[in-house]
Protein backbone atom coordinates (compact mmCIF):
# COMPACT_ATOMS: atom_id res chain seq x y z
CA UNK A 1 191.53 1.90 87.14
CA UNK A 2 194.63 2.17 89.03
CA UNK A 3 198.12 0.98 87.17
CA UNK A 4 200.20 -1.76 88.82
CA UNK A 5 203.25 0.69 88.46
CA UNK A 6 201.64 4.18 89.02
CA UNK A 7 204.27 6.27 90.53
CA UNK A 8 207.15 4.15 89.70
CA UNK A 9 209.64 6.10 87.71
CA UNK A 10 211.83 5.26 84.67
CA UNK A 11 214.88 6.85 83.73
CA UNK A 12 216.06 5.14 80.37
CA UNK A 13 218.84 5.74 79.06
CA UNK A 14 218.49 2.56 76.34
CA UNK A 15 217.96 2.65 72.28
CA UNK A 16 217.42 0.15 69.46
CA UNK A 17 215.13 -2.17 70.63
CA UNK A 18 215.81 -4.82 73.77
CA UNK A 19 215.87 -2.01 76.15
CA UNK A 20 213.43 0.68 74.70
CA UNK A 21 211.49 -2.95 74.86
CA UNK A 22 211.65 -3.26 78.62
CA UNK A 23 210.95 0.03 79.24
CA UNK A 24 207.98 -0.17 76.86
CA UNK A 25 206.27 -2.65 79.13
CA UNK A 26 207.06 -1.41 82.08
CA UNK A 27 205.56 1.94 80.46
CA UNK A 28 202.58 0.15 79.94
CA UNK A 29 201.70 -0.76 83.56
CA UNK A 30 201.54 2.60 84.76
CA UNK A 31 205.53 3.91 85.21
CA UNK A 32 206.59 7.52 83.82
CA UNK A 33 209.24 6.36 81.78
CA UNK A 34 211.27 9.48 80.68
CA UNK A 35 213.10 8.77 77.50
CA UNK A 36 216.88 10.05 77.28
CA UNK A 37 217.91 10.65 73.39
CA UNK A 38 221.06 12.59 71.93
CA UNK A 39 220.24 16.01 70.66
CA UNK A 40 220.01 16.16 67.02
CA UNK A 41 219.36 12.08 66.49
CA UNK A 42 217.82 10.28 69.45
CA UNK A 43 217.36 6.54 69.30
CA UNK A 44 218.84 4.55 66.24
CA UNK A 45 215.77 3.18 65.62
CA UNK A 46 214.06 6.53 64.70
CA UNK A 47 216.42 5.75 61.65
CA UNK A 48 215.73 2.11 61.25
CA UNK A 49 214.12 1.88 58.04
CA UNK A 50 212.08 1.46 56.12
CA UNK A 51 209.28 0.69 56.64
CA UNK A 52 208.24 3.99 57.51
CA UNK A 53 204.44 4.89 58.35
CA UNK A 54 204.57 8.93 57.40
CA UNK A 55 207.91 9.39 57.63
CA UNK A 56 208.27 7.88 61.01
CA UNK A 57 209.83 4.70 61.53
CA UNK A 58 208.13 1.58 62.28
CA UNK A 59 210.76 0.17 64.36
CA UNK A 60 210.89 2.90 66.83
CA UNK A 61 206.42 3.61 66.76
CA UNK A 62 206.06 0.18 67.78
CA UNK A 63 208.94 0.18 70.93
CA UNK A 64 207.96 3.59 72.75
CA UNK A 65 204.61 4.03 73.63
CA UNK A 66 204.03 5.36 77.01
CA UNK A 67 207.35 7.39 77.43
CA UNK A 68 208.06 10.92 77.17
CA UNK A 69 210.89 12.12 75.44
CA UNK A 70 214.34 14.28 76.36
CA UNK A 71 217.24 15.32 74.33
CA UNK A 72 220.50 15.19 76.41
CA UNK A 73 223.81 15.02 75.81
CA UNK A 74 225.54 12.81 78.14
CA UNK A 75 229.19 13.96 77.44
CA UNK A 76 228.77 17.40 78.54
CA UNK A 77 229.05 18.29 82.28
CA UNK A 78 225.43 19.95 82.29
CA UNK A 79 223.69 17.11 80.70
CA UNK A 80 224.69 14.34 83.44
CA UNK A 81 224.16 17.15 86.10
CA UNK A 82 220.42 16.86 84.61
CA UNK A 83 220.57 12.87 84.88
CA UNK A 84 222.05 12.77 88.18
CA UNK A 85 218.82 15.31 89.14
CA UNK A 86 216.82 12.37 87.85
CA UNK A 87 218.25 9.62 88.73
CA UNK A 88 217.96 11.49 92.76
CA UNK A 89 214.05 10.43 92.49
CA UNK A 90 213.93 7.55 90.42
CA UNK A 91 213.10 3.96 91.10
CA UNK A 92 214.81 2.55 87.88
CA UNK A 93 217.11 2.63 85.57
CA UNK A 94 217.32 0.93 82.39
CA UNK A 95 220.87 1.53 80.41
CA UNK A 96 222.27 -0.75 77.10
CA UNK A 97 225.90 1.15 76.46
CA UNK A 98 228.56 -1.40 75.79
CA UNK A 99 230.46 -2.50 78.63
CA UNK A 100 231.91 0.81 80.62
CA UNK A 101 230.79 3.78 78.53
CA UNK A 102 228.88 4.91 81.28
CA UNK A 103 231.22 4.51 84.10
CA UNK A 104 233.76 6.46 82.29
CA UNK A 105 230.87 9.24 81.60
CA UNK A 106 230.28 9.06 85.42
CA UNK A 107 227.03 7.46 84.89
CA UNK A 108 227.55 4.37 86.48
CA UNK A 109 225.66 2.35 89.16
CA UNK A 110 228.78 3.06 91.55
CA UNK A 111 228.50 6.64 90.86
CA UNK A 112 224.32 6.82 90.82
CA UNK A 113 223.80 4.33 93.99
CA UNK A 114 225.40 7.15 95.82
CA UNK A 115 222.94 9.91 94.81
CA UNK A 116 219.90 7.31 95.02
CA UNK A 117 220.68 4.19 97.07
CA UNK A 118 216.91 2.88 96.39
CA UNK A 119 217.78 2.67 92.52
CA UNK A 120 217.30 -0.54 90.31
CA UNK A 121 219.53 0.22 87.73
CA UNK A 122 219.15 -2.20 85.17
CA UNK A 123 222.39 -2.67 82.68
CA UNK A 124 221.12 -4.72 79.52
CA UNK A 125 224.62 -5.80 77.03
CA UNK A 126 224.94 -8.01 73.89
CA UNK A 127 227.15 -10.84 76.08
CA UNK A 128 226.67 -9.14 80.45
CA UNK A 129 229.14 -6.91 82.41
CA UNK A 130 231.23 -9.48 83.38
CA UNK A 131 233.24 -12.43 81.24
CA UNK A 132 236.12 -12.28 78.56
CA UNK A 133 233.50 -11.08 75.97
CA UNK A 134 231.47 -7.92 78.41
CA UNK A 135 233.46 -5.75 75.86
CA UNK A 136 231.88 -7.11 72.72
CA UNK A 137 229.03 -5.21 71.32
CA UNK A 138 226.10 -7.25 70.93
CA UNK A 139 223.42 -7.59 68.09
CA UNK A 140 220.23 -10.03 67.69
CA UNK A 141 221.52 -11.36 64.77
CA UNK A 142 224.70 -11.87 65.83
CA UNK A 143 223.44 -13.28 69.18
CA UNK A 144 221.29 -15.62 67.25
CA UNK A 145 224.08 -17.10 65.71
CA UNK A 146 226.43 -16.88 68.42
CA UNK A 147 223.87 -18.24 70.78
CA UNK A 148 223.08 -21.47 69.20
CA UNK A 149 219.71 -20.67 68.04
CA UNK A 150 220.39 -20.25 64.02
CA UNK A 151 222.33 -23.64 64.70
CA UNK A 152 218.86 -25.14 65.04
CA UNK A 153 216.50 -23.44 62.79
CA UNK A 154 215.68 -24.18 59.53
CA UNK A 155 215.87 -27.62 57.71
CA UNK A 156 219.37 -29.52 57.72
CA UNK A 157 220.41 -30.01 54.45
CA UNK A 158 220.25 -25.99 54.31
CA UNK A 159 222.35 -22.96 55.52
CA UNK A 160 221.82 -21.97 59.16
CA UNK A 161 218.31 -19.62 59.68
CA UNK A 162 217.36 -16.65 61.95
CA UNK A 163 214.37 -16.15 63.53
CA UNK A 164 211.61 -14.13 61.24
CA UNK A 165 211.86 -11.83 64.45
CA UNK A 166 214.13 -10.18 66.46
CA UNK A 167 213.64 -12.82 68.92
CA UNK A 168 216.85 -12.14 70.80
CA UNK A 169 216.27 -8.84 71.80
CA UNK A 170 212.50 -9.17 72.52
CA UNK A 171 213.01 -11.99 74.98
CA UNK A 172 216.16 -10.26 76.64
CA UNK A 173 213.84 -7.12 77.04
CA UNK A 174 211.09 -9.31 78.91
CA UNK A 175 213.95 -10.90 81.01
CA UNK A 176 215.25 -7.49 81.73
CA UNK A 177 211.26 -6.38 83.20
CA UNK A 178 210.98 -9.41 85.23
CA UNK A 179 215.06 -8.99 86.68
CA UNK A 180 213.45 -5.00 87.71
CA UNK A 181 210.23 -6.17 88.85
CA UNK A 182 212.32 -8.89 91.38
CA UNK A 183 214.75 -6.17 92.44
CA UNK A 184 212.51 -3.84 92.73
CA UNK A 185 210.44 -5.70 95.38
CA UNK A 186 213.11 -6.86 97.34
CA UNK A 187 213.86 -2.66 97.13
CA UNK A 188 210.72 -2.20 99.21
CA UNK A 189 211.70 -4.96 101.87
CA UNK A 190 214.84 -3.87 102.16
CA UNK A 191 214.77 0.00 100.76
CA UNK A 192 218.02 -0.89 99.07
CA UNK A 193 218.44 -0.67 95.45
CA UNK A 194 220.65 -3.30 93.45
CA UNK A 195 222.30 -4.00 90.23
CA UNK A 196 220.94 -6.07 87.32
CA UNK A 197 222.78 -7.40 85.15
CA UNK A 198 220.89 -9.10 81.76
CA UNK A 199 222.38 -10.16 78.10
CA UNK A 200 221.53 -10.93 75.14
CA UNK A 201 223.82 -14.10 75.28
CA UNK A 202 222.25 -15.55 79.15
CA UNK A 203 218.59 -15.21 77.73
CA UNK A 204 219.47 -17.47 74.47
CA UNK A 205 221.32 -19.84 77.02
CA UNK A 206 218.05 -20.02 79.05
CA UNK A 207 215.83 -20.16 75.90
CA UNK A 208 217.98 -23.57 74.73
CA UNK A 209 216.15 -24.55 77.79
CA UNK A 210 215.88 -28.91 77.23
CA UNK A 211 217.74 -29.01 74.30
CA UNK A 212 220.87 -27.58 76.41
CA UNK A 213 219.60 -30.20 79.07
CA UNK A 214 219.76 -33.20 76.37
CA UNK A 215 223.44 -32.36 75.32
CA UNK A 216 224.75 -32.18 78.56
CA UNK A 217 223.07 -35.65 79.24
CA UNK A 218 223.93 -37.31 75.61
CA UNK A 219 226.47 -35.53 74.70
CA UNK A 220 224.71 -35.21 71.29
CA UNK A 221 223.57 -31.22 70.42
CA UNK A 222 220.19 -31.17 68.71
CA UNK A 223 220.56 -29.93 64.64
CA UNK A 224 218.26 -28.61 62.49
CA UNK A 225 215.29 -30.14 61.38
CA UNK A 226 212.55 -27.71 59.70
CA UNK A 227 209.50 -27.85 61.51
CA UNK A 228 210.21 -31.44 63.01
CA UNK A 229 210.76 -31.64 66.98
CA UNK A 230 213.76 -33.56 68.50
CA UNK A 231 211.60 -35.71 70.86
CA UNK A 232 208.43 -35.59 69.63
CA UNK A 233 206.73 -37.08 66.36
CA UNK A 234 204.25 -36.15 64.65
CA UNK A 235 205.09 -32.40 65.68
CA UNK A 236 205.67 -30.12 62.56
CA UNK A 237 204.32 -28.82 59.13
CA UNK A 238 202.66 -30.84 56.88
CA UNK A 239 201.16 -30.18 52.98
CA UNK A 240 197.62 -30.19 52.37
CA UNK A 241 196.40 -30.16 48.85
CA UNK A 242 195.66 -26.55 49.58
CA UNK A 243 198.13 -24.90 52.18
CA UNK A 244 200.68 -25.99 54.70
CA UNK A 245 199.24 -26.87 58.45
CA UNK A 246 200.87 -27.91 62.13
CA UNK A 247 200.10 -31.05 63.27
CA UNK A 248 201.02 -31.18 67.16
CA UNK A 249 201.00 -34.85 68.29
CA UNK A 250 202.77 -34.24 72.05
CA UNK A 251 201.57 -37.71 73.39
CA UNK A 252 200.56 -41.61 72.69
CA UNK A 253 196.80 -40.38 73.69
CA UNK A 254 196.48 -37.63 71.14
CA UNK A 255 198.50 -39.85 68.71
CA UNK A 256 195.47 -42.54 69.62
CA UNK A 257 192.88 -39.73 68.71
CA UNK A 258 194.55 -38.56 65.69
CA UNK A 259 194.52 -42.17 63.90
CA UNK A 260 190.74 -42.64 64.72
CA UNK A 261 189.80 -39.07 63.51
CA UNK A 262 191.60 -39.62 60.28
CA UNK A 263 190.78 -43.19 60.16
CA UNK A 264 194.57 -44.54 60.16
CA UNK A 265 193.93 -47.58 62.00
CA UNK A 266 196.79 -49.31 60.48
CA UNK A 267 199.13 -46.75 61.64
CA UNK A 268 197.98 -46.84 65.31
CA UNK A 269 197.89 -50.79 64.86
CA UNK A 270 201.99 -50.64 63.10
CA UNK A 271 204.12 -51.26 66.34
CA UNK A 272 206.68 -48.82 64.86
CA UNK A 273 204.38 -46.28 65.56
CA UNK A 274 202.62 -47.22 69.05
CA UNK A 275 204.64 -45.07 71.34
CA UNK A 276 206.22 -41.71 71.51
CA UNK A 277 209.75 -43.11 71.60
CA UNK A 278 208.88 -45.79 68.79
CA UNK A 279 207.17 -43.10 66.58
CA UNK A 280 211.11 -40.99 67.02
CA UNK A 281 212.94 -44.23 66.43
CA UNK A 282 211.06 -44.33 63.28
CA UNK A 283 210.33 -40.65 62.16
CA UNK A 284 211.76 -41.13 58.44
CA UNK A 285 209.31 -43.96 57.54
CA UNK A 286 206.76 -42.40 60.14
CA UNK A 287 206.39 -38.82 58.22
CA UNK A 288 206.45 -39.94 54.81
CA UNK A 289 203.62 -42.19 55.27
CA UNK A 290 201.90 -38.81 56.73
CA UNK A 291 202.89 -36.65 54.21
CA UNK A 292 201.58 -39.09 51.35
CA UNK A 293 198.48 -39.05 52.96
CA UNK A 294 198.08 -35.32 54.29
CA UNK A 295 198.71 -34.45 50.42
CA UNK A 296 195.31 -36.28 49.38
CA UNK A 297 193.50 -33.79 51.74
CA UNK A 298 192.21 -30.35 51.91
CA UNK A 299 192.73 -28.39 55.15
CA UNK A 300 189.09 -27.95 55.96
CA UNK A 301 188.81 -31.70 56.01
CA UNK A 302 191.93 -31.66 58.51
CA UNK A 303 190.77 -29.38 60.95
CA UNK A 304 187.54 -30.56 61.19
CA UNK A 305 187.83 -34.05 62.17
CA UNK A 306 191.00 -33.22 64.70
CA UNK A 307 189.52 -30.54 65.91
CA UNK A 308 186.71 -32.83 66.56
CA UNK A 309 188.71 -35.15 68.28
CA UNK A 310 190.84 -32.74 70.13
CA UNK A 311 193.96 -33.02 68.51
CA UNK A 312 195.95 -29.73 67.58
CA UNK A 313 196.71 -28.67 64.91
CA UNK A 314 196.28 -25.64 63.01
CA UNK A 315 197.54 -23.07 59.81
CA UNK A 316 200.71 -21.48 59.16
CA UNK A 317 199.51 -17.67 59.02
CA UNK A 318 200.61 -15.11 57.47
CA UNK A 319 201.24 -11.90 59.46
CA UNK A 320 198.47 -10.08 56.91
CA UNK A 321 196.33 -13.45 58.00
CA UNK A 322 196.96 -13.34 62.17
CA UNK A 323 196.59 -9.99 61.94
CA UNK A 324 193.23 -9.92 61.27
CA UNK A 325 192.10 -13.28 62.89
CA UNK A 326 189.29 -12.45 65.20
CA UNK A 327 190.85 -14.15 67.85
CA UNK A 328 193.76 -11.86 67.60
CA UNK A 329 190.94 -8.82 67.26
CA UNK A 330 188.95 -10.37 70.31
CA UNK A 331 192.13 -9.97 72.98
CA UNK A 332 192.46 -6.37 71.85
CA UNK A 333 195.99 -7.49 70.43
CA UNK A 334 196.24 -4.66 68.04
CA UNK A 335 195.72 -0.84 69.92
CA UNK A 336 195.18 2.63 67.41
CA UNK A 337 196.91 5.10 68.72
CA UNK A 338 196.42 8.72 68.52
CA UNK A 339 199.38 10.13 66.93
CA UNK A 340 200.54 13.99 65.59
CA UNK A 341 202.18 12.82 63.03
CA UNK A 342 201.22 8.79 61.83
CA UNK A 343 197.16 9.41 61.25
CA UNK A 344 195.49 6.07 62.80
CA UNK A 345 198.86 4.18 63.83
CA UNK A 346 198.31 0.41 64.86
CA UNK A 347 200.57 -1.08 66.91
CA UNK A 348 200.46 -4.90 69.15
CA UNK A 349 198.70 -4.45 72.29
CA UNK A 350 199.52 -5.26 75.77
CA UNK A 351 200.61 -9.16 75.99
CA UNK A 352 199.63 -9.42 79.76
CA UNK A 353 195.87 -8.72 81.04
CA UNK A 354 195.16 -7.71 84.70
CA UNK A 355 192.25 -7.89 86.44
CA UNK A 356 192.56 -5.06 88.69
CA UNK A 357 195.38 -3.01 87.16
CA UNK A 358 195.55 -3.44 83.60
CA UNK A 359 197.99 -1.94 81.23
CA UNK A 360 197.12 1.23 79.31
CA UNK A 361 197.58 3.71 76.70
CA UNK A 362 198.71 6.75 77.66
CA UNK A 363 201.05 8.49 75.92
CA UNK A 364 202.07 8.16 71.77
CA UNK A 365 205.72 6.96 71.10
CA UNK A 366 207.20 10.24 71.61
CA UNK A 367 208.60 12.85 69.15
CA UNK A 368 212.44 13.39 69.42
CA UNK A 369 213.03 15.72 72.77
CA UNK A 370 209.21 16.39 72.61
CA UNK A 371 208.96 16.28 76.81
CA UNK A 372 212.65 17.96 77.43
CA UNK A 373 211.51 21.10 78.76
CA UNK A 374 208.68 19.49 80.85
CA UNK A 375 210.40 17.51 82.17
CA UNK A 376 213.21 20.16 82.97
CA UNK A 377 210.19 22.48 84.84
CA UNK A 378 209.72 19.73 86.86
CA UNK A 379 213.33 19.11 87.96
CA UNK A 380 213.67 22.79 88.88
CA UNK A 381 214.97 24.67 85.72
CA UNK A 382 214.06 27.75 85.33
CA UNK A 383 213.18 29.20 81.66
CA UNK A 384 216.37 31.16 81.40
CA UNK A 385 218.00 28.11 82.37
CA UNK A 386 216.52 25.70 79.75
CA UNK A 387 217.23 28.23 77.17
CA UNK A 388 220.81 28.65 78.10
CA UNK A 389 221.08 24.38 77.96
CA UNK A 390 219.65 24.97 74.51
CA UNK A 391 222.08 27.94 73.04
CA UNK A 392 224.88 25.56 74.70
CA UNK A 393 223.65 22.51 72.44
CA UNK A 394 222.96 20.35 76.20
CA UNK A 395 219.81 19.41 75.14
C-alpha cells in the first residue's frame, strides 16, 4: 500500500526526544526523514542511559525509526552548504535549537525560505520563539513543573509529582506533526511555505484544558488530589483485597448502575449521593464509605458485576502487565524490528491506523552517520568530494 506521506521529505535537524518524536511519526507515514547528527556524537539521546539494549540506548531505538542518518557539522561553511542543498528540495523542516542558534549559523527560516519558499520549517523550543522567556532552554521536567502539571499530580498532603512519562515532550512532538500537517496543506493551496512555531510551555497550557477553564471562571486553581477528579466522584483508584482498580463513575446513570451491580441501594437511596454535584459536595464521606466496602472485595468480583452492568472500571497495570495484554498484542502495539546491532528489538507501534495508507516499518533507528554518504550521492557529491568533507572533519 501506498503511504499517506510518500514523497514528502524531512530534513531534521532536532535531538533528544520532542522533535526526533515528530519526525518519528511523520517517518512513519511514508516521509524520508533524513536525520542531521554532529560528527563524532549525534543525538543526546544515543547517550541517554541506561537502559541500554546491546549497547544501544533505549531512549534513542525507540524515537528514530524510519529515518536515515547524516553526520554534519553545522558550524563549518561546508556543512550548511550541504543543508542549504537539502533544504532546496525539501518539504519540511523540523529544528529544536534554543532560541537563535540557528539564525546566527545562517540556518534560519529567513535565510532557508529564500532557497525553498515551499518549506514548512517547523521550530519546536522549551517556552516558543517569541516572549520574555524564548531564550530559556526548555526541559520536560522542568516544563512539567513550570507548566502547572506537577502542581496537580500526586496526592495533596505530598510533594509535587511528575508524570511517570515524558509527557511534555511527547505531546509537544504530536502538536508539532499536526502544526506541519496544517501548514503543509495550506502549502499545496497556496505553494507557499510558512513558519511554525510550537513549545513545550503552549502544549501544557492547552493540556490544562478545563481545569485552566475552571480557574479563570472561579478563580480557584484545581490542587492535587491522587487519583480523585475535580468534578467528578466516584472517579479514581480504589483497594481491593487483592490489587488496586479505577472506578470511572462520569455520570448519575452509571452511578445508578454501579449501586445496583454492587447492590448499594442505600447509597443510591442517601440524597448526599444522588447527583453528580451532590456526590462532589460530599466526596470525603462519599469515598470512605467506598473504600470500606471495595476493601471487603476481590477484583474479580469487581469487574464482573460492573462490567456486567456497563460501568468502567478497570486495573492499574504494570508496564510488564500492559505490555503483554492481548489487547495491546491484538492492535499490533508492539513492532520487532530488524536491527544490526539490537537482535529482536521491540519497540510501540504506530498509534494511528489507516485504512488506505497505513503507517509502516521501513527503516531501523539509524546508526550514527550510517546514510551520510547516500545521501551525499544523491545531492550531487562526488566520491572525491565526500572524502575530502571527511579528511576536513565536515561530516
Amino acid at each position: 500500500m501506498q503511504s499517506s506521506l510518500e514523497g514528502i521529505k524531512v530534513l531534521d535537524l532536532s535531538r533528544t526526544l520532542a522533535g526526533p518524536f515528530c519526525t518519528m511519526l511523520l517517518g512513519d507515514m511514508g516521509a524520508d526523514v533524513i536525520k542531521v547528527e554532529q560528527p563524532g556524537m549525534g543525538d543526546e539521546s544515543r547517550r541517554f542511559t541506561p537502559p541500554t539494549w546491546n549497547g544501544e540506548s533505549c531512549y534513542y531505538l525507540t524515537s528514530n525509526r524510519n529515518k536515515r542518518s547524516i553526520t554534519v557539522d553545522l558550524k563549518s561553511t561546508e556543512g550548511r552548504e550541504i543543508i542549504y542543498k537539502l533544504a532546496k528540495d525539501a518539504d519540511i523542516l523540523v529544528e529544536n535549537y534554543r532560541t537563535g542558534t540557528l539564525e546566527k549559523l545562517g540556518l534560519g527560516y529567513e535565510t532557508l525560505k529564500e532557497i525553498n519558499p515551499r518549506l514548512v520549517y517547523c521550530s519546536i523550543s522549551g517556552f516558543g520563539r517569541t516572549g520574555p522567556e524564548r531564550f530559556r532552554a526548555g526541559y520536560d521536567l522542568l516544563l512539567q513543573g513550570f507548566g502547572g502539571l506537577m502542581s496537580i499530580t500526586g496526592d495533596a498532603d505530598r510533594a509535587p509529582a511528575k508524570a511517570g512519562m515524558s509527557i511534555v515532550d511527547l505531546t509537544t512532538g504530536m502538536f508539532a506533526v499536526y502544526g506541519i500537517l496544517s501548514a503543509l496543506f495550506s502549502t499545496q493551496k497556496t505553494g507557499k511555505g510558512q513558519f511554525v512555531d510550537v513549545s513545550l510551555l503552549d502544549g501544557q497550557i492547552v493540556l490544562l484544558n478545563h481545569l485552566a477553564t475552571g480557574y479563570m471562571a472561579t478563580g480557584s486553581p484545581a490542587g492535587r488530589m491522587g487519583s480523585a477528579h475535580p468534578s467528578i466522584v466516584p472517579y479514581q483508584s480504589f483497594r481491593t483485597k487483592d490489587m488496586d482498580i479505577i472506578l470511572a463513575v462520569a455520570n448519575d446513570g452509571l452511578w445508578t448502575k454501579c449501586c445496583h451491580a454492587l447492590e448499594w441501594m442505600d447509597l443510591l437511596a442517601d440524597s448526599r449521593f444522588t447527583t453528580n454535584v451532590n456526590r462532589v459536595t460530599h466526596r470525603t464521606e462519599l469515598v470512605k464509605i467506598i473504600s470500606e466496602r471495595m476493601i471487603t472485595m476481590e477484583s474479580k468480583e469487581v469487574f464482573e458485576r460492573l462490567n456486567r452492568a456497563g460501568v468502567p472500571c478497570g486495573p492499574i497495570h504494570t508496564i510488564e502487565q500492559i505490555l503483554n495484554h492481548p489487547q495491546v498484542h491484538s492492535r499490533e502495539m508492539l513492532i520487532e524490528i530488524e536491527h544490526p546491532i539490537v537482535k529482536n528489538l521491540k519497540v510501540p507501534g504506530f498509534p494511528v491506523k489507516l485504512s488506505n495508507t497505513p503507517a509502516n516499518l521501513r527503516r531501523y533507528p539509524p546508526l550514527l552517520g550510517e546514510h551520510t554518504e547516500e545521501v551525499l550521492d544523491e545531492l550531487g557529491y562526488s566520491t572525491t568530494q565526500i572524502k575530502k568533507l571527511k579528511s576536513g572533519k565536515v561530516i
